[in-house]
Protein backbone atom coordinates (compact mmCIF):
# COMPACT_ATOMS: atom_id res chain seq x y z
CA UNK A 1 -52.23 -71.30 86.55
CA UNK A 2 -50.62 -67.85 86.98
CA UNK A 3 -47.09 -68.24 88.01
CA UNK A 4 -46.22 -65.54 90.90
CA UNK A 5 -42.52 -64.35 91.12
CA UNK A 6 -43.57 -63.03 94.73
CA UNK A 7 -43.97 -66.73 95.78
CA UNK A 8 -47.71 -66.08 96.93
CA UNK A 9 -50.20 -68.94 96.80
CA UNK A 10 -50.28 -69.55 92.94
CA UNK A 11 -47.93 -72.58 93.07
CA UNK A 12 -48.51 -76.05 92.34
CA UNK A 13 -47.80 -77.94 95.60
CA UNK A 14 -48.33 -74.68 97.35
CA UNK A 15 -52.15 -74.90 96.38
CA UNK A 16 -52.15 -78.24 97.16
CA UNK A 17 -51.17 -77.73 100.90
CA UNK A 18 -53.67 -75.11 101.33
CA UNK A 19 -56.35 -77.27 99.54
CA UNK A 20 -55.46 -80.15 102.16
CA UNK A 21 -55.14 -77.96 105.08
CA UNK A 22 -59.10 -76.78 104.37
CA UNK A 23 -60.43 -80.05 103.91
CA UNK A 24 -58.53 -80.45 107.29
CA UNK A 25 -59.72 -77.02 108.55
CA UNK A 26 -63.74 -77.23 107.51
CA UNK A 27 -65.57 -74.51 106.99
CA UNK A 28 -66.69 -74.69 111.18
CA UNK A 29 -65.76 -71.68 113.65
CA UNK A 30 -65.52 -74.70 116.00
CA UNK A 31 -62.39 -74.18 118.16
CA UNK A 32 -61.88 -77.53 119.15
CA UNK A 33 -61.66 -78.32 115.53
CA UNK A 34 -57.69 -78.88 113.66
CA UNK A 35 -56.17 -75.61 112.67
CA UNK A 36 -55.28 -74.87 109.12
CA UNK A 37 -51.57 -75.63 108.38
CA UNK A 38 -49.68 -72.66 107.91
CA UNK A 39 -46.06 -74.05 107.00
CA UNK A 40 -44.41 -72.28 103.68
CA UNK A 41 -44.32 -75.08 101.58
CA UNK A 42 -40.87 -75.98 101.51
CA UNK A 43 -40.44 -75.43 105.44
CA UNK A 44 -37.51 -77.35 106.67
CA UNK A 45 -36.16 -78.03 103.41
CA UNK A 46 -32.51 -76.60 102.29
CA UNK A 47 -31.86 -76.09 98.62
CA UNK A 48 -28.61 -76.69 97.19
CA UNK A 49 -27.06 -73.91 94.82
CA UNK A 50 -23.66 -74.09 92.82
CA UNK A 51 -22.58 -71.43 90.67
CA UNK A 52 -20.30 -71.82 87.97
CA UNK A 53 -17.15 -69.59 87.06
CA UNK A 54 -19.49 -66.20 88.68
CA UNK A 55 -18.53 -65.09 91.96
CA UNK A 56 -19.95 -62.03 91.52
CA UNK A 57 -23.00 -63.05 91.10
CA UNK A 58 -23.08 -66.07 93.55
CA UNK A 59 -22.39 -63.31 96.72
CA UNK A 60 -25.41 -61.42 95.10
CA UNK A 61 -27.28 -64.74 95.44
CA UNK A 62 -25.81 -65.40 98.79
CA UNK A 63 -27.66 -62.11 100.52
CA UNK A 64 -31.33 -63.10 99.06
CA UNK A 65 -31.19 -65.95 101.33
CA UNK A 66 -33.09 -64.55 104.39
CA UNK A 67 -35.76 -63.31 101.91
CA UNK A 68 -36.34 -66.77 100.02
CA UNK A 69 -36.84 -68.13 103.54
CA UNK A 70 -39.52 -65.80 104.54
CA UNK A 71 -41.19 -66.66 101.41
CA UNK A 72 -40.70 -70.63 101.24
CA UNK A 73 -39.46 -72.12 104.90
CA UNK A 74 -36.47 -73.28 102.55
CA UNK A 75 -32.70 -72.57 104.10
CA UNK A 76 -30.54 -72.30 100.85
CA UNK A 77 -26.82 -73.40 100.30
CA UNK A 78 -25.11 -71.53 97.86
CA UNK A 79 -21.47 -73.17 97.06
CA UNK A 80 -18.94 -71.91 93.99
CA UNK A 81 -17.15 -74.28 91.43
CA UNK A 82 -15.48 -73.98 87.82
CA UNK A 83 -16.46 -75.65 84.68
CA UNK A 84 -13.91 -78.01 84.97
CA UNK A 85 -14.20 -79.23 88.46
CA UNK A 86 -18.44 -79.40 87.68
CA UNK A 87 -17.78 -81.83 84.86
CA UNK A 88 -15.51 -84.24 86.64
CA UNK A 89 -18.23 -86.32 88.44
CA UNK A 90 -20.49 -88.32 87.59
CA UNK A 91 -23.68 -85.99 88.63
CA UNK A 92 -24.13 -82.48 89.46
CA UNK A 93 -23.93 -82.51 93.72
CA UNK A 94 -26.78 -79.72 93.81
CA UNK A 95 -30.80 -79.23 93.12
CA UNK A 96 -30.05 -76.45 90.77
CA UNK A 97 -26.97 -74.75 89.24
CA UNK A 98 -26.27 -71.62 87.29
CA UNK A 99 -23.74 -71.86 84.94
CA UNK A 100 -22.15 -70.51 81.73
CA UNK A 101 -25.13 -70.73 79.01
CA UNK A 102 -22.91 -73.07 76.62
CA UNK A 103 -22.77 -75.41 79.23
CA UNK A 104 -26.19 -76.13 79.09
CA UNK A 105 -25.73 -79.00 76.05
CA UNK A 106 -22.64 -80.58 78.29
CA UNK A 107 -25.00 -81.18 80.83
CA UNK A 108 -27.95 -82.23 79.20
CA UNK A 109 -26.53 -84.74 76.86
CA UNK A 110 -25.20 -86.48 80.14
CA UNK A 111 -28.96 -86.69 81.44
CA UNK A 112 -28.00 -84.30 84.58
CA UNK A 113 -30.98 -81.87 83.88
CA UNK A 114 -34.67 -82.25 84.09
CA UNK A 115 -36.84 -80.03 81.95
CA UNK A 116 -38.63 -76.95 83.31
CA UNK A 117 -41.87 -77.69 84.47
CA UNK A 118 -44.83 -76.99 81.55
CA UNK A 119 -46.64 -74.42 83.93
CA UNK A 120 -43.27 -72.41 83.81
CA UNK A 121 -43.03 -71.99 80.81
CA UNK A 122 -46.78 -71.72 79.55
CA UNK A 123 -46.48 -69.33 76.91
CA UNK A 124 -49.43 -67.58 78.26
CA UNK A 125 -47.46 -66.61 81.83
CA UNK A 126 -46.56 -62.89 81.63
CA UNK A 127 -43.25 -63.59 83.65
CA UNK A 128 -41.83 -65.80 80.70
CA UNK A 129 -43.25 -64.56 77.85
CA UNK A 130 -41.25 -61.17 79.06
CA UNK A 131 -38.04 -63.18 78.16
CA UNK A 132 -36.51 -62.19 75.05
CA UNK A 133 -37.87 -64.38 72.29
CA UNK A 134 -33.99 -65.92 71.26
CA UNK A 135 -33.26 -66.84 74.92
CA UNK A 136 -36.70 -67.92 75.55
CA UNK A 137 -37.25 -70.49 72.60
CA UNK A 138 -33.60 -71.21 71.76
CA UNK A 139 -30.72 -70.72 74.16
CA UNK A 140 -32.99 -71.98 77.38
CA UNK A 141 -34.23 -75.20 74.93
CA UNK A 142 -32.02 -78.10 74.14
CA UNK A 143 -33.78 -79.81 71.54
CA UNK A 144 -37.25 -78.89 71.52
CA UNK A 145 -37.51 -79.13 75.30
CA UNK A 146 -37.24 -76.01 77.50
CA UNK A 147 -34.70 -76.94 79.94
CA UNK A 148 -33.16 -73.49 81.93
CA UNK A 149 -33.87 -70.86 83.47
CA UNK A 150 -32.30 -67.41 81.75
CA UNK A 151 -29.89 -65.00 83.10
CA UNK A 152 -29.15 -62.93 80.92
CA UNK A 153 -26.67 -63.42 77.80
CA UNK A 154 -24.59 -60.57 76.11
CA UNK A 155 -24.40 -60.66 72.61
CA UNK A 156 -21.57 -58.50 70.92
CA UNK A 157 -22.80 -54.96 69.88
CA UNK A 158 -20.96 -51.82 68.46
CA UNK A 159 -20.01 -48.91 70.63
CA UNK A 160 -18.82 -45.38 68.34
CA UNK A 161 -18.02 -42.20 69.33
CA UNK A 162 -20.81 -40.29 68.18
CA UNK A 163 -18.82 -36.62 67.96
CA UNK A 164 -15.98 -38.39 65.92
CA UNK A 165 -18.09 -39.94 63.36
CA UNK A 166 -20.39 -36.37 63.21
CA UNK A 167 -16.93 -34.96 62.72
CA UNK A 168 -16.11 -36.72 59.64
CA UNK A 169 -19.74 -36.62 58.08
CA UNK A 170 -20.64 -40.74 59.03
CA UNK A 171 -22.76 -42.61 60.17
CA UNK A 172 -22.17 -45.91 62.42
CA UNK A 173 -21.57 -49.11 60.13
CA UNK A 174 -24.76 -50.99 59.36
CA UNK A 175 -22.49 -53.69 57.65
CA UNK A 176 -19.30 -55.03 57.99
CA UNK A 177 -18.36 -53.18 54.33
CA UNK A 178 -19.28 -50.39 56.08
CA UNK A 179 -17.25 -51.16 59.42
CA UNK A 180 -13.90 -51.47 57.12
CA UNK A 181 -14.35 -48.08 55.37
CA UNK A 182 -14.56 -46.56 58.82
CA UNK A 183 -11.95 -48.55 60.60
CA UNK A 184 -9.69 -47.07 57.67
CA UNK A 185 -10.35 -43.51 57.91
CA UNK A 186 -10.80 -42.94 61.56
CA UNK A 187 -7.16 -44.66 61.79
CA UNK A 188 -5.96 -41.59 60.54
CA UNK A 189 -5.46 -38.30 62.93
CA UNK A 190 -5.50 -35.66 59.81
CA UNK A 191 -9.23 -37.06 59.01
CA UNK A 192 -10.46 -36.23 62.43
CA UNK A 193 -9.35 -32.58 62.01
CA UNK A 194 -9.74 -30.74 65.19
CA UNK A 195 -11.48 -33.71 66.78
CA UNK A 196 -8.20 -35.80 66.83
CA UNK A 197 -7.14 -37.10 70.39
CA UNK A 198 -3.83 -35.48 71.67
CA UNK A 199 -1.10 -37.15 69.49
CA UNK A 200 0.91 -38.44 72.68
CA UNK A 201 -2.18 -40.29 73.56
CA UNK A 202 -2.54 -44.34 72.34
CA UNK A 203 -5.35 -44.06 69.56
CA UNK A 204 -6.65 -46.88 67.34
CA UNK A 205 -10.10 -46.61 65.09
CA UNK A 206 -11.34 -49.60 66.69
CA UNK A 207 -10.49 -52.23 69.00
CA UNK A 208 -12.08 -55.65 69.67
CA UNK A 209 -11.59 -58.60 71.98
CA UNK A 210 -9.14 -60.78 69.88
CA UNK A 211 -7.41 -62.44 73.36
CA UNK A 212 -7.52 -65.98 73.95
CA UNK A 213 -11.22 -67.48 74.42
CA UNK A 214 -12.39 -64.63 72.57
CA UNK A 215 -10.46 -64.03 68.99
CA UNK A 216 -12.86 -67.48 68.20
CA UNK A 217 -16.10 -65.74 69.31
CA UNK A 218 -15.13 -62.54 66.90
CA UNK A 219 -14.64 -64.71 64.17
CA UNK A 220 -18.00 -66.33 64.78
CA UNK A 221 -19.91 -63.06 65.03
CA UNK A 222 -18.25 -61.40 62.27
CA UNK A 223 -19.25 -64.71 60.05
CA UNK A 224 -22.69 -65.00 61.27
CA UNK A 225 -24.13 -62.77 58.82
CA UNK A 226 -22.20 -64.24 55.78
CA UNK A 227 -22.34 -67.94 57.42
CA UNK A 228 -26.24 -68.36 58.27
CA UNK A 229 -28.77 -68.88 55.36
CA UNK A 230 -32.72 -68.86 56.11
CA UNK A 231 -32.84 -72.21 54.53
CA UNK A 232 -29.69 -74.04 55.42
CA UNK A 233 -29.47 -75.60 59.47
CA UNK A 234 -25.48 -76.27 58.54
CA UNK A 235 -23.52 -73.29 59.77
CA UNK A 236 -20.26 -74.56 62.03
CA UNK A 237 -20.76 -78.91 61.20
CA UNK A 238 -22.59 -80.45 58.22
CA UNK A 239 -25.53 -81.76 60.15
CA UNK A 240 -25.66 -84.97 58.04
CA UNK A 241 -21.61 -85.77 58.18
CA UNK A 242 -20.03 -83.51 60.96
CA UNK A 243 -17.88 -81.84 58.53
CA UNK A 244 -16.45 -79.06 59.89
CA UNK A 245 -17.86 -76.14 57.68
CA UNK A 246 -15.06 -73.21 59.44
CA UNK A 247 -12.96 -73.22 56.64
CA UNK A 248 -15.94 -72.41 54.50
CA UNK A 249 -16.12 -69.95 51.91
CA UNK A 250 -18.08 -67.15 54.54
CA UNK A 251 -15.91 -67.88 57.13
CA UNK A 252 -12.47 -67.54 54.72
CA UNK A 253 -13.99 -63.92 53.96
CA UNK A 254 -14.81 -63.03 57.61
CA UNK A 255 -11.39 -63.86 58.87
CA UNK A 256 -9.92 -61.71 56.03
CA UNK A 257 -12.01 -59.00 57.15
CA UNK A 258 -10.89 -59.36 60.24
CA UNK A 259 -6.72 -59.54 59.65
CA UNK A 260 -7.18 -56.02 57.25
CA UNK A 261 -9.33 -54.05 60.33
CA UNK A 262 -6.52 -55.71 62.95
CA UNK A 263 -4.19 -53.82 61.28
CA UNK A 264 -4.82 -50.52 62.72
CA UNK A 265 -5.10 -52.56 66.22
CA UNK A 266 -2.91 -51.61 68.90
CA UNK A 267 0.50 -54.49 69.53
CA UNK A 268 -1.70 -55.83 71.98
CA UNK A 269 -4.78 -56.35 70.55
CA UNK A 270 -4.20 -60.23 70.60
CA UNK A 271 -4.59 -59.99 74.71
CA UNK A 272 -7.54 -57.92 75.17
CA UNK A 273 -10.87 -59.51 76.31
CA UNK A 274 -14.28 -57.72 76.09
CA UNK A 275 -14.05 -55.93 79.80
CA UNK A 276 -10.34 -54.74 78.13
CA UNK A 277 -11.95 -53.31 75.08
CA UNK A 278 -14.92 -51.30 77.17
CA UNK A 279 -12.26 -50.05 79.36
CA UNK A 280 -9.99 -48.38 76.78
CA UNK A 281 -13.05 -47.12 74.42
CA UNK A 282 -14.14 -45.12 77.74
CA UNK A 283 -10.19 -43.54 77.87
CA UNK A 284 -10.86 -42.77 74.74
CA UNK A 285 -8.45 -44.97 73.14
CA UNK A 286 -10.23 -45.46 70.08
CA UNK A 287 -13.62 -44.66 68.18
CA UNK A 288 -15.42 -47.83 67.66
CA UNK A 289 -15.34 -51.06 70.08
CA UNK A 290 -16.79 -54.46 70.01
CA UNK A 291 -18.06 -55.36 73.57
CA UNK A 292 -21.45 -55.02 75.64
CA UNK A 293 -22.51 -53.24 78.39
CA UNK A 294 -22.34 -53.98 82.39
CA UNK A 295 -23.27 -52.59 85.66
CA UNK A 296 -20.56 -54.80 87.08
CA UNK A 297 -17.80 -53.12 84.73
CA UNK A 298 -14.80 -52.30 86.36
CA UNK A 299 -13.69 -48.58 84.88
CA UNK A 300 -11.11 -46.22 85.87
CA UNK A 301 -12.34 -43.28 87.81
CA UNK A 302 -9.09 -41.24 87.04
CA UNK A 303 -9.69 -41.20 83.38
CA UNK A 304 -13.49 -39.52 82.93
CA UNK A 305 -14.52 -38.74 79.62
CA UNK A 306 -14.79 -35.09 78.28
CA UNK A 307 -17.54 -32.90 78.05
CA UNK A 308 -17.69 -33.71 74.10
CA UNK A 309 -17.37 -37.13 74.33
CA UNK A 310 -20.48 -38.87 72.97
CA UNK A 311 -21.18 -42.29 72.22
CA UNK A 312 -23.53 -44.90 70.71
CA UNK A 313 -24.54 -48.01 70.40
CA UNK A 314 -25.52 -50.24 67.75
CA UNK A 315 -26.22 -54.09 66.40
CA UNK A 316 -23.31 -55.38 65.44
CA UNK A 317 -22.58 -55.14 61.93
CA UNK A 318 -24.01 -57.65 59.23
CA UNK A 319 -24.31 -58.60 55.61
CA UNK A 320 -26.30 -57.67 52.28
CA UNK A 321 -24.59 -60.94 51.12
CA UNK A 322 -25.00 -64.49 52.71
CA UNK A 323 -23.37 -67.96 51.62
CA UNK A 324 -25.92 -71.11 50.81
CA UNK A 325 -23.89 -73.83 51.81
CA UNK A 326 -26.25 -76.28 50.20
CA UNK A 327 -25.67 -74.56 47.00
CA UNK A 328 -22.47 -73.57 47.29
CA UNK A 329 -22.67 -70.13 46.10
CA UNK A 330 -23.47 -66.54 47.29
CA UNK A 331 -26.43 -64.81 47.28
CA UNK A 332 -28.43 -61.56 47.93
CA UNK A 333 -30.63 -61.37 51.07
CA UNK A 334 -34.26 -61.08 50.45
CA UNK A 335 -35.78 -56.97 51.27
CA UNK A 336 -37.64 -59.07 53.90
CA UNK A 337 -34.73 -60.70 55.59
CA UNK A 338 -32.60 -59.19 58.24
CA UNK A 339 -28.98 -58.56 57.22
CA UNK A 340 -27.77 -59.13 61.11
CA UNK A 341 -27.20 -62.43 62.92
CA UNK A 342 -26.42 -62.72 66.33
CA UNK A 343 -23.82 -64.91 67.63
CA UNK A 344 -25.49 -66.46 70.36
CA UNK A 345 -24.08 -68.25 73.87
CA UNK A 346 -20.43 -66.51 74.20
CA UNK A 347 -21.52 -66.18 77.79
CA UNK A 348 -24.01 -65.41 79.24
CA UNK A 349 -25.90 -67.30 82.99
CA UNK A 350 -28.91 -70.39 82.59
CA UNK A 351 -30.57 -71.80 85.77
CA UNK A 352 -30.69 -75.73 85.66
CA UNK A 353 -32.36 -78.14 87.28
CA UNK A 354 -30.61 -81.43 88.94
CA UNK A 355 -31.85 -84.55 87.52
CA UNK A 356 -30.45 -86.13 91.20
CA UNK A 357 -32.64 -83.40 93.22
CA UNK A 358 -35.04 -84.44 96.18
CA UNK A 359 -37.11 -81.23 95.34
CA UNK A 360 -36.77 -80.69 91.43
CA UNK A 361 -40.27 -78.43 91.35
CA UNK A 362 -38.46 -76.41 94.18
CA UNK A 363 -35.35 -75.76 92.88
CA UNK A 364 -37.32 -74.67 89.40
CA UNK A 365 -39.69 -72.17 91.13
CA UNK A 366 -36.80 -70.74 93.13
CA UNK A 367 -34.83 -70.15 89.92
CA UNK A 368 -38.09 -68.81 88.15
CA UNK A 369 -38.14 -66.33 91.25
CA UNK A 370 -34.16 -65.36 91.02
CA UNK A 371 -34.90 -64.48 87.19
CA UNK A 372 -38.01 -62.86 87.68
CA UNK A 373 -38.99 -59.75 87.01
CA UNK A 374 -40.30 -58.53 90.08
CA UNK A 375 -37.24 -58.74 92.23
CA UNK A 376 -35.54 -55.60 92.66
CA UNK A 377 -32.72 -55.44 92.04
CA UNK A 378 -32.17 -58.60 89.69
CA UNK A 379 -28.97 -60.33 91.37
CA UNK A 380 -27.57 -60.96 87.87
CA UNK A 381 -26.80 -56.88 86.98
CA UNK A 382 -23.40 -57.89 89.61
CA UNK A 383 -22.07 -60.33 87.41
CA UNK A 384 -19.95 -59.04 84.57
CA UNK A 385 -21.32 -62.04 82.13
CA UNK A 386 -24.81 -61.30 81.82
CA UNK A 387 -26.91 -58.42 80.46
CA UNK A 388 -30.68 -57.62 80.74
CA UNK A 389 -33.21 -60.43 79.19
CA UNK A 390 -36.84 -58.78 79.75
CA UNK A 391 -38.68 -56.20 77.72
CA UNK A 392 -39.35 -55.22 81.01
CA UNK A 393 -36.00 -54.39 81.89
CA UNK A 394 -35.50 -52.67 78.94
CA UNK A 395 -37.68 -50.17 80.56
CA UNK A 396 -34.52 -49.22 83.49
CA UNK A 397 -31.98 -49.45 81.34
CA UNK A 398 -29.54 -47.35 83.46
CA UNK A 399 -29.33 -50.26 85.74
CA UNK A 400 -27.24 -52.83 83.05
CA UNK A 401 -24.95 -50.28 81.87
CA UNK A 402 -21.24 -49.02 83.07
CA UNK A 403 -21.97 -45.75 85.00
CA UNK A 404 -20.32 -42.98 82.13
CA UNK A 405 -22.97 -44.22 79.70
CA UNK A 406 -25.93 -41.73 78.94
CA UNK A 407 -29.52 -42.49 79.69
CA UNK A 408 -30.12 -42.22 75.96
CA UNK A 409 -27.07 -44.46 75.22
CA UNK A 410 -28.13 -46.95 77.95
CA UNK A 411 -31.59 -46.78 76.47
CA UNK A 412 -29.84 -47.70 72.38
CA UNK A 413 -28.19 -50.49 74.35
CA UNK A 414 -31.33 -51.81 75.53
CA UNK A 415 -33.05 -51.25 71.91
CA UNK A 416 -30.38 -53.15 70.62
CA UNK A 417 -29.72 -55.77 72.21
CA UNK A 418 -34.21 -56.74 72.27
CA UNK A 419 -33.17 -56.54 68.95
CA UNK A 420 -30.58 -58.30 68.49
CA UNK A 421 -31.99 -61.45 70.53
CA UNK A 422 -35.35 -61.42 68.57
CA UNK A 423 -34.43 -62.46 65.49
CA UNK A 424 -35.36 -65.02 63.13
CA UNK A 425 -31.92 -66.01 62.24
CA UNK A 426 -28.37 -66.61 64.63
CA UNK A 427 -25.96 -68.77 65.25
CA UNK A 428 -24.51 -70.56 68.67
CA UNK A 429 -20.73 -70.21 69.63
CA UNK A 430 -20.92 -74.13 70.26
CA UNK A 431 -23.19 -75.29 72.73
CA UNK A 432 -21.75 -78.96 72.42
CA UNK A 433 -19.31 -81.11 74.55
CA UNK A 434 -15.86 -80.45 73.34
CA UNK A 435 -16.34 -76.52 73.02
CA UNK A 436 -13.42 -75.21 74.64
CA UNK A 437 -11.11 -77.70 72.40
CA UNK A 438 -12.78 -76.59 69.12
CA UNK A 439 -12.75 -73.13 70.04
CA UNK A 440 -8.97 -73.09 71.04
CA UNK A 441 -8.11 -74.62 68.08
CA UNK A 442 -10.27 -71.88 65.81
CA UNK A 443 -8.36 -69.32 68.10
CA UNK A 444 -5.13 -70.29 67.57
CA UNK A 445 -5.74 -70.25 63.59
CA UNK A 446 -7.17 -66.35 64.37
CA UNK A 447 -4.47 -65.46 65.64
CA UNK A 448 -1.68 -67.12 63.11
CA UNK A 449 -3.67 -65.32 60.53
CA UNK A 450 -2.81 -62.03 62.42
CA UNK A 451 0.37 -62.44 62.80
CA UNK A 452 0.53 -63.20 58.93
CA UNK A 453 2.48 -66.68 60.06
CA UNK A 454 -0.51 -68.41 58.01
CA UNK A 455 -2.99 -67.32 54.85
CA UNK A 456 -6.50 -67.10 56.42
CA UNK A 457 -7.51 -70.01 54.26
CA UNK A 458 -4.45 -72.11 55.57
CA UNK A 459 -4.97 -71.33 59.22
CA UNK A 460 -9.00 -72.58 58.66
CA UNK A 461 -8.18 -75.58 56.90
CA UNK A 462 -5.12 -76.72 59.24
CA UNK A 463 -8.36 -75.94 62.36
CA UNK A 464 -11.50 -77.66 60.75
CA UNK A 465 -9.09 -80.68 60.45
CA UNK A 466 -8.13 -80.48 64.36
CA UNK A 467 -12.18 -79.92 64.92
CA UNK A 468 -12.86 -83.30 62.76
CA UNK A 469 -9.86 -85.16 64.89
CA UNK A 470 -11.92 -83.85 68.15
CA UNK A 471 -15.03 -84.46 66.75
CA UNK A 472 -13.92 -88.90 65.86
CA UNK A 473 -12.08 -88.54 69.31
CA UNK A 474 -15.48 -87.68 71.44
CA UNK A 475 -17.56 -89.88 69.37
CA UNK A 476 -19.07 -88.59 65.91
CA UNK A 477 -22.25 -89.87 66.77
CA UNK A 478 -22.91 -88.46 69.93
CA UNK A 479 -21.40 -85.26 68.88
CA UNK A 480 -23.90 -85.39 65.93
CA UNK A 481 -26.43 -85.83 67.83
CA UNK A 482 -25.61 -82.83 70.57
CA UNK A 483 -25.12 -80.60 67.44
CA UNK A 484 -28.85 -80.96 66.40
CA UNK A 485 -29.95 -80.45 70.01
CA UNK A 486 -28.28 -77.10 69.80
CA UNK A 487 -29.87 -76.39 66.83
CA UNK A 488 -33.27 -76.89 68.10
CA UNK A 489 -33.86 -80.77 66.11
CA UNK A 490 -33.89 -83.91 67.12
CA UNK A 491 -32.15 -86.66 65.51
């Protein structure tokens, strides 16, 4: 069965209606006869809609409520909450919800969700198979069952300054060896020669999102290449014991890394979120940034950039080495494997489905048609934690990017980020219950480490030991058990 993003008559109960209504019909010209049935097959009906933490995206979703009407009879009630007050009771008040991606495991493990139907997600259906492969088969599945609708979900990348790198003779950082070398001679003015910004304007080589909720996630995705091994599953927990694996070897070196490039960070750097970060690269405050791309950015028109300001993106950086945690040692990656690793669910929007819902199949195909492909524009370019998710999309890629960025840098964007989420390897920022206490924990031991109160190695020891209290606290079974979920297993 084709699945139609246009709502025409493709659907499952829709055919059935219309299979009823002809039996009821017959095939006479007989006007005396019943006349077929022509209610939209969820006529009367009113589906219930929260959104999570997104306002921009829920008034997007708010205005496409005359046309779902036309196309289903169904009135729709979109309503707004925040993590916190969706987790408080004891079901989710809604058919379907749309919520942070990480939240997905929360939810599930409480037996709130149904799956997606199978015809949804029949690999041969154009619309889905258009999804990125990562967010397809691993951030939309919990366990091996497909259970949400995708979004969109922005993984880190690597803006640079094109001119300023051309001006020194090099080329952006394919590794995170690389990304030092740079970070240390772009610091310095003399280097850039007559490319140097004015010297009574701020200037820093690079700057990444190292604020709270976020210094975590940089640690993550600067470890992911060092961290995730081909043929070991344990990455952030032992999967057998729960051990906390953060003060691991990989990550030790990846939060060294990360104190020696923070040095040439602005005094602030320990505030700035990812939106922060995009905003000062495009002032020109610095020549190589750690964020993503958004049509929903908020930049200042005051501050354009110059005629000779070009820029690029590309995959964040990644490793030649990689720790086997089963072994315990270090070792070369394979010519065959990739040396990048995406960190995956820092953000990012899922579509769910309400275990409690009078019209579960309903609430799916309306989420399926939100997502789609077809509808122009796709409601989710307004929300500033999303990106695009389709090969598709990757076609317009003007449309997901902040308006001073190039065609041809919007288009590297888009190359990059297909990339980036079809890979064989990547890690999850936590998809488990308990995330936000593990990753304040892991933040708080980023940022001793920057502000040399604590060795790196101290600061991860003194967090995977607040990660195993947290762990015995929620249960260490059940918190076992939601960590091979997210890893794709089942116990």
């Amino acid at each position: 069965m084709m699945y139609s993003t246009s709502f025409r008559p493709r659907y499952r109960w829709l055919s059935v209606c219309l299979g009823v209504a002809m039996l009821l019909a017959g095939c006479s010209n007989d006007p005396t006869e019943p006349a077929t049935d022509n209610r939209l097959p969820l006529e009367g009906v009113t589906l219930r809609l929260v959104i999570v933490d997104d306002p921009a995206l829920a008034e997007a979703i708010g205005k496409l409520e005359g046309e779902w009407k036309a196309l289903s009879g169904s009135r729709l009630k979109v309503t707004q909450t925040t993590q916190a007050e969706l987790l408080q009771g004891d079901r989710l008040g809604a058919d379907a919800v749309i919520c942070p991606s990480f939240l997905l495991g929360p939810l599930a493990e409480r037996d709130w969700l149904v799956p997606l139907p199978k015809e949804l997600v029949d690999s041969d259906k154009k619309s889905w198979s258009d999804i990125f492969e990562i967010v397809r088969c691993r951030e939309s599945v919990w366990g091996s069952t497909p259970m949400a609708v995708p979004f969109g979900s922005p993984v880190l990348t690597c803006y640079y300054r094109a001119d300023l790198l051309e001006a020194i003779g090099a080329e952006p950082p394919k590794t995170w060896a690389d990304y030092a070398q740079l970070v240390e001679k772009l610091a310095d003015r003399k280097t850039l020669g007559k490319a140097a910004p004015p010297a009574d304007q701020p200037w820093n080589a690079s700057l990444e999102p190292l604020g709270p909720g976020w210094a975590s996630l940089v640690l993550l995705a600067r470890a992911a290449s060092v961290a995730k091994h081909p043929d070991n599953y344990s990455t952030l927990f032992d999967i057998e014991s729960m051990r906390p694996l953060i003060d691991s070897p990989p990550m030790v070196r990846a939060l060294k890394e990360l104190v020696a490039a923070a040095k040439f960070g602005p005094d602030d750097q320990l505030a700035l979120s990812p939106s922060d970060v995009r905003q000062r690269f495009w002032q020109g405050r610095c020549a190589l940034a750690l964020t993503w791309a958004s049509a929903a950015a908020v930049l200042d028109e005051k501050e354009k950039p110059s005629s000779d300001f070009r820029v690029g993106v590309v995959e964040l950086p990644g490793s030649e080495t990689v720790y086997d945690v089963d072994e315990g040692r270090w070792k070369t990656r394979g010519k065959e494997d990739s040396i990048h690793v995406p960190l995956l669910a820092t953000t990012g929007r899922l579509g769910v489905v309400s275990r409690h819902s009078d019209h579960p199949d309903g609430a799916a195909d309306f989420l399926a048609w939100l997502s789609s492909a077809e509808l122009n524009p796709p409601p989710s370019i307004r929300s500033p934690d999303t990106t695009l998710f389709r090969r598709s999309q990757a076609r317009f890629p003007k449309r997901w990017v902040e308006p001073p960025m190039s065609l041809a840098t919007a288009g590297q964007y888009a190359d990059q980020t297909q990339q980036a989420l079809s890979r064989q390897q990547w890690i999850f920022a936590l998809r488990i219950p308990g995330r936000a206490e593990y990753l304040a924990a892991l933040d708080l031991a980023v940022h001793r480490a920057l502000r040399d109160e604590t060795p790196p190695e101290q600061a991860l020891r003194q967090a995977a030991t607040q990660w195993h209290s947290i762990t015995l606290r929620l249960g260490l079974e059940s918190q076992r058990r939601a960590y091979l979920h997210s890893l794709g297993l089942e116990p």
